[in-house]
C-alpha atoms as a PDB file:
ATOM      1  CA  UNK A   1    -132.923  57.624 184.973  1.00  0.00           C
ATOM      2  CA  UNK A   2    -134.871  54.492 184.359  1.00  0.00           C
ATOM      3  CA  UNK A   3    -136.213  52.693 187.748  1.00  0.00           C
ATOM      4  CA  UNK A   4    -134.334  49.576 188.145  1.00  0.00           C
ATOM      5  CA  UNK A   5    -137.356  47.308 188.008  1.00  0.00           C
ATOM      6  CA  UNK A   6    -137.915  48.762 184.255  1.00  0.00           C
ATOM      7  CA  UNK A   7    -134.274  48.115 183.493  1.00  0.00           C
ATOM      8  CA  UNK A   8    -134.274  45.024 184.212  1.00  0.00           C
ATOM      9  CA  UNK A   9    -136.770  43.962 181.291  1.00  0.00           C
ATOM     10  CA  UNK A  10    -134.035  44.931 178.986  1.00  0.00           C
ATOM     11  CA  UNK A  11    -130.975  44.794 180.693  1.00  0.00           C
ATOM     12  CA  UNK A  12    -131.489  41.607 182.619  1.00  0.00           C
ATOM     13  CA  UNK A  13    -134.438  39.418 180.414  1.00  0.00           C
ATOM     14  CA  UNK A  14    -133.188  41.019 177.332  1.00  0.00           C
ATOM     15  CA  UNK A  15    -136.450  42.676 175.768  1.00  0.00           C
ATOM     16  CA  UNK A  16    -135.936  45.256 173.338  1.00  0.00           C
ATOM     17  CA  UNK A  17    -136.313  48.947 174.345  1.00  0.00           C
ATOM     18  CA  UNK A  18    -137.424  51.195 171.704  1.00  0.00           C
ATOM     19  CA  UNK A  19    -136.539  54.514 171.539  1.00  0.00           C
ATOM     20  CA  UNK A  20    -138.290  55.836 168.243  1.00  0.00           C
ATOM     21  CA  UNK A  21    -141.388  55.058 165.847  1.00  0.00           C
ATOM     22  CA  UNK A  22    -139.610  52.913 163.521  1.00  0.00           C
ATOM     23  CA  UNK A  23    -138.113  50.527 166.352  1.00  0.00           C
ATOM     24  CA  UNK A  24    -141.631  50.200 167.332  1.00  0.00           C
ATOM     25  CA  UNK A  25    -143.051  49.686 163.488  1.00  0.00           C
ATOM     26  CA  UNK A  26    -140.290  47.171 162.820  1.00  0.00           C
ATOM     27  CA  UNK A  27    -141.040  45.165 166.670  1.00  0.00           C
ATOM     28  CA  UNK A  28    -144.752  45.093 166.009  1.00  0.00           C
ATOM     29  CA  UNK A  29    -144.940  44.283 162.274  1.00  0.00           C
ATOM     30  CA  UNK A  30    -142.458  40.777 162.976  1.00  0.00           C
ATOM     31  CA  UNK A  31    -144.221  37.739 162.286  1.00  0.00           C
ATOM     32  CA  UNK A  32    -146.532  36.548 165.473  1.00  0.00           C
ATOM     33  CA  UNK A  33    -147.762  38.370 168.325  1.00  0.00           C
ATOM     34  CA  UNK A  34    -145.839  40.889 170.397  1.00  0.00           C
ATOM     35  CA  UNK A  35    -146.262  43.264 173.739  1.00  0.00           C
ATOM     36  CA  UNK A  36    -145.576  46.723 174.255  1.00  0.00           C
ATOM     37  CA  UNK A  37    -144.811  47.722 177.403  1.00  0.00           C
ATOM     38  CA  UNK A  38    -145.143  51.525 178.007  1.00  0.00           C
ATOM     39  CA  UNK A  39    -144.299  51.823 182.023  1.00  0.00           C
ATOM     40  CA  UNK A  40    -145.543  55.703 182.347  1.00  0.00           C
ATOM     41  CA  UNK A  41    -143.542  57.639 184.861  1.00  0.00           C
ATOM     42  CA  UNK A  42    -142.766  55.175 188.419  1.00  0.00           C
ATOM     43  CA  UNK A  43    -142.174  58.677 190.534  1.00  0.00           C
ATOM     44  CA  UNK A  44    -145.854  59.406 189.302  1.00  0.00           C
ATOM     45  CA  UNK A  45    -147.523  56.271 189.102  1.00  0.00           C
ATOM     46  CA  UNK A  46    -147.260  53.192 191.574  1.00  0.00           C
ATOM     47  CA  UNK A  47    -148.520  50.909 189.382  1.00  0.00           C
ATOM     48  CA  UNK A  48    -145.504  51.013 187.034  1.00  0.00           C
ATOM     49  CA  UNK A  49    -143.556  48.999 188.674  1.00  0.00           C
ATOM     50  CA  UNK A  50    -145.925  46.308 189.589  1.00  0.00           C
ATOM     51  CA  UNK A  51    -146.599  45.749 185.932  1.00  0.00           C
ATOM     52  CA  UNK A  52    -143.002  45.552 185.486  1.00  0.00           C
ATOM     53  CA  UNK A  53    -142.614  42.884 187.963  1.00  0.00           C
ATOM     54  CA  UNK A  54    -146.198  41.263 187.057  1.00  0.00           C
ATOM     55  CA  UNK A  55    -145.473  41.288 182.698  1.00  0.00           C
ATOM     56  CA  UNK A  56    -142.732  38.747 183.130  1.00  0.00           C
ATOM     57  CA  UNK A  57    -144.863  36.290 184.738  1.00  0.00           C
ATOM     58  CA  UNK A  58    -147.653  36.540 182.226  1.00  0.00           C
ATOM     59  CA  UNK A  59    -145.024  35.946 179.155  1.00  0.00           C
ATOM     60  CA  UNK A  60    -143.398  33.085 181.029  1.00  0.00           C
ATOM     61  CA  UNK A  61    -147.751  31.979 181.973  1.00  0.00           C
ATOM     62  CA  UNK A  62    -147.689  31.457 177.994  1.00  0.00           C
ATOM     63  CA  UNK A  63    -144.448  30.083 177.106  1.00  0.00           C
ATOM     64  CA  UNK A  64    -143.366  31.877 174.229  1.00  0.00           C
ATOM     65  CA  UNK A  65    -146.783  32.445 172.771  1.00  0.00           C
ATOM     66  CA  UNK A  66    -145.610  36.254 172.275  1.00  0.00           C
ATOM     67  CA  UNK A  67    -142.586  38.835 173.303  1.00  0.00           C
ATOM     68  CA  UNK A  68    -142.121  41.774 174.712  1.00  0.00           C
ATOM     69  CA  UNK A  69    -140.431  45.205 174.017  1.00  0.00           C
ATOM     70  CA  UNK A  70    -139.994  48.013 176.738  1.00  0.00           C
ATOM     71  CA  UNK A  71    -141.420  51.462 174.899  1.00  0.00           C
ATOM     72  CA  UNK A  72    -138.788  54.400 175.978  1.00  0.00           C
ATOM     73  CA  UNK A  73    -139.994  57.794 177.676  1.00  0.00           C
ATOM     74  CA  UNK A  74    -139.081  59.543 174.575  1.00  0.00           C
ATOM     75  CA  UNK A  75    -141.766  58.062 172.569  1.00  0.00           C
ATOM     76  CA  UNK A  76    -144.270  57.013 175.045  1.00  0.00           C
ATOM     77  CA  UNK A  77    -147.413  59.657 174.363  1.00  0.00           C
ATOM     78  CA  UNK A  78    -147.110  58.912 170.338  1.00  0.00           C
ATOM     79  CA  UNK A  79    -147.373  55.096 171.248  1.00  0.00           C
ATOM     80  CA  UNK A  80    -150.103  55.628 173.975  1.00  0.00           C
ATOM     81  CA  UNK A  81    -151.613  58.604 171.405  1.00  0.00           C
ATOM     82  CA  UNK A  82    -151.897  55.821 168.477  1.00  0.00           C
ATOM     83  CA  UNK A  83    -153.159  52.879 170.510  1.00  0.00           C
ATOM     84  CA  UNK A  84    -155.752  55.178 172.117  1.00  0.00           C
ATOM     85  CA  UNK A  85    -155.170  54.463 175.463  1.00  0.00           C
ATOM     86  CA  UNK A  86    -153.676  57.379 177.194  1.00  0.00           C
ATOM     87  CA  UNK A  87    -153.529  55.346 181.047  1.00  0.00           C
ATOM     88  CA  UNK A  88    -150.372  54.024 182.173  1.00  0.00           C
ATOM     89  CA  UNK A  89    -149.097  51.581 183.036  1.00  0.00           C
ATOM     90  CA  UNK A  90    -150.044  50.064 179.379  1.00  0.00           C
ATOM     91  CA  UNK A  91    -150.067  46.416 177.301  1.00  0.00           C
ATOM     92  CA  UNK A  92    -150.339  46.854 173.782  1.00  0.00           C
ATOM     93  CA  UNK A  93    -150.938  43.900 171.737  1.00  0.00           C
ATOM     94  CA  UNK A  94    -150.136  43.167 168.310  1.00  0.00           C
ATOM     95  CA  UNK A  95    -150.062  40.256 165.985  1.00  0.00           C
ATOM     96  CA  UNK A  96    -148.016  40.761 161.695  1.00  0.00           C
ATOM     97  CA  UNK A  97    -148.705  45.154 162.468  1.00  0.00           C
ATOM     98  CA  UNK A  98    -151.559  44.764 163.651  1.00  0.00           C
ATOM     99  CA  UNK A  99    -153.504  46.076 166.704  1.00  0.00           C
ATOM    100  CA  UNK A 100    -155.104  43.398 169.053  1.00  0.00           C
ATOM    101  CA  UNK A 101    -156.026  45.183 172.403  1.00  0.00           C
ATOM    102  CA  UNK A 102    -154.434  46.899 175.410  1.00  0.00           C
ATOM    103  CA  UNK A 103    -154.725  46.502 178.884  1.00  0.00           C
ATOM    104  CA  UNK A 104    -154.330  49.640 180.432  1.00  0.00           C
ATOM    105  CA  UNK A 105    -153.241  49.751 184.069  1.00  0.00           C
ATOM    106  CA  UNK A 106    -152.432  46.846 186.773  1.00  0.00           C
ATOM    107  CA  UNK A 107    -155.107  44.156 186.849  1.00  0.00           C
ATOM    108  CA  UNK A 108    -156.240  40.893 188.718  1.00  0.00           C
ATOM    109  CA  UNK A 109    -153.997  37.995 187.436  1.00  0.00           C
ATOM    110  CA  UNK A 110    -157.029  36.561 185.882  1.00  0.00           C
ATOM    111  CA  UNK A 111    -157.566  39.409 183.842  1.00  0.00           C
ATOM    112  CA  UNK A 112    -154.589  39.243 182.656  1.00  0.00           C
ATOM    113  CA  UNK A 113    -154.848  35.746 181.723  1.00  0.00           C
ATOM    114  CA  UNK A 114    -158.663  35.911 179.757  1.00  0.00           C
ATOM    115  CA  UNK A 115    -157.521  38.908 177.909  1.00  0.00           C
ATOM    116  CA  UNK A 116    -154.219  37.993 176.857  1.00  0.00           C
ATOM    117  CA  UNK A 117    -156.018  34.078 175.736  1.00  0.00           C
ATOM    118  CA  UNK A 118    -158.471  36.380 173.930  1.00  0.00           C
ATOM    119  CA  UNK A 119    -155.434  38.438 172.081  1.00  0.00           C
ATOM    120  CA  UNK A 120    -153.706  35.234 171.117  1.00  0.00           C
ATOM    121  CA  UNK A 121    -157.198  33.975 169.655  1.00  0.00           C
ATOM    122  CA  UNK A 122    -157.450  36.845 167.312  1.00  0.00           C
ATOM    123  CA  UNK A 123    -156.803  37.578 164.084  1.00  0.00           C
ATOM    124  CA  UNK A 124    -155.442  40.619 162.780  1.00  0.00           C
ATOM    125  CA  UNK A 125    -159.093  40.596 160.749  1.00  0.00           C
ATOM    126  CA  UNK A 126    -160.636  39.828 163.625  1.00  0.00           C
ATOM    127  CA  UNK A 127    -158.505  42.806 166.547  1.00  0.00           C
ATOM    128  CA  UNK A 128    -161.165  45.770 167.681  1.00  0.00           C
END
């Protein structure tokens, strides 16, 4: 059962969830930048729902500079296995397919907002 706060990135803001690889191919490789979400387990990790609550803020922070999609349990460890970033909870940002940077676990709302700027600055020639 999906905590509430997680649900409520797709079933109240409307995000996509994505339940397999091609959902997440076809999400990334859109035109513009876009954030995966990939909440790890809430019973496990305290964190998780933090981000959930805290990821909202940052998209509305940048007014439609990039959107969301909420990565589903059953495909979670490919998604963390081919961003390379194996700690929850996890931001994985891409611009046109391509990789631009993570952020890996809960951070200071500054953080946030300096890497996030830095993402949007990047080019796909130019993503780590």
């Amino acid at each position: 059962m999906t905590h509430p706060l997680i649900a409520r990135l797709t079933d109240e803001i409307g995000w996509p969830g994505l339940s397999n690889p091609s959902d997440v191919a076809e999400f990334v490789s859109r035109p513009g930048v876009h954030c995966l979400f990939v909440p790890g387990d809430p019973a496990k990790n305290l964190e998780t729902t933090d981000a959930a609550v805290i990821l909202p803020e940052i998209v509305q922070s940048f007014q439609g500079k990039f959107d969301c999609a909420v990565v589903g349990d059953e495909i979670e460890y490919k998604v963390r296995e081919d961003a390379g970033v194996f700690k929850t909870p996890l931001l994985i940002f891409f611009r046109d397919g391509h990789q631009l940077g993570t952020i890996p676990k809960v951070r200071d709302w500054d953080d946030y907002l300096n890497r996030v700027t830095h993402f949007l600055s990047l080019t796909p020639e130019g993503a780590a």
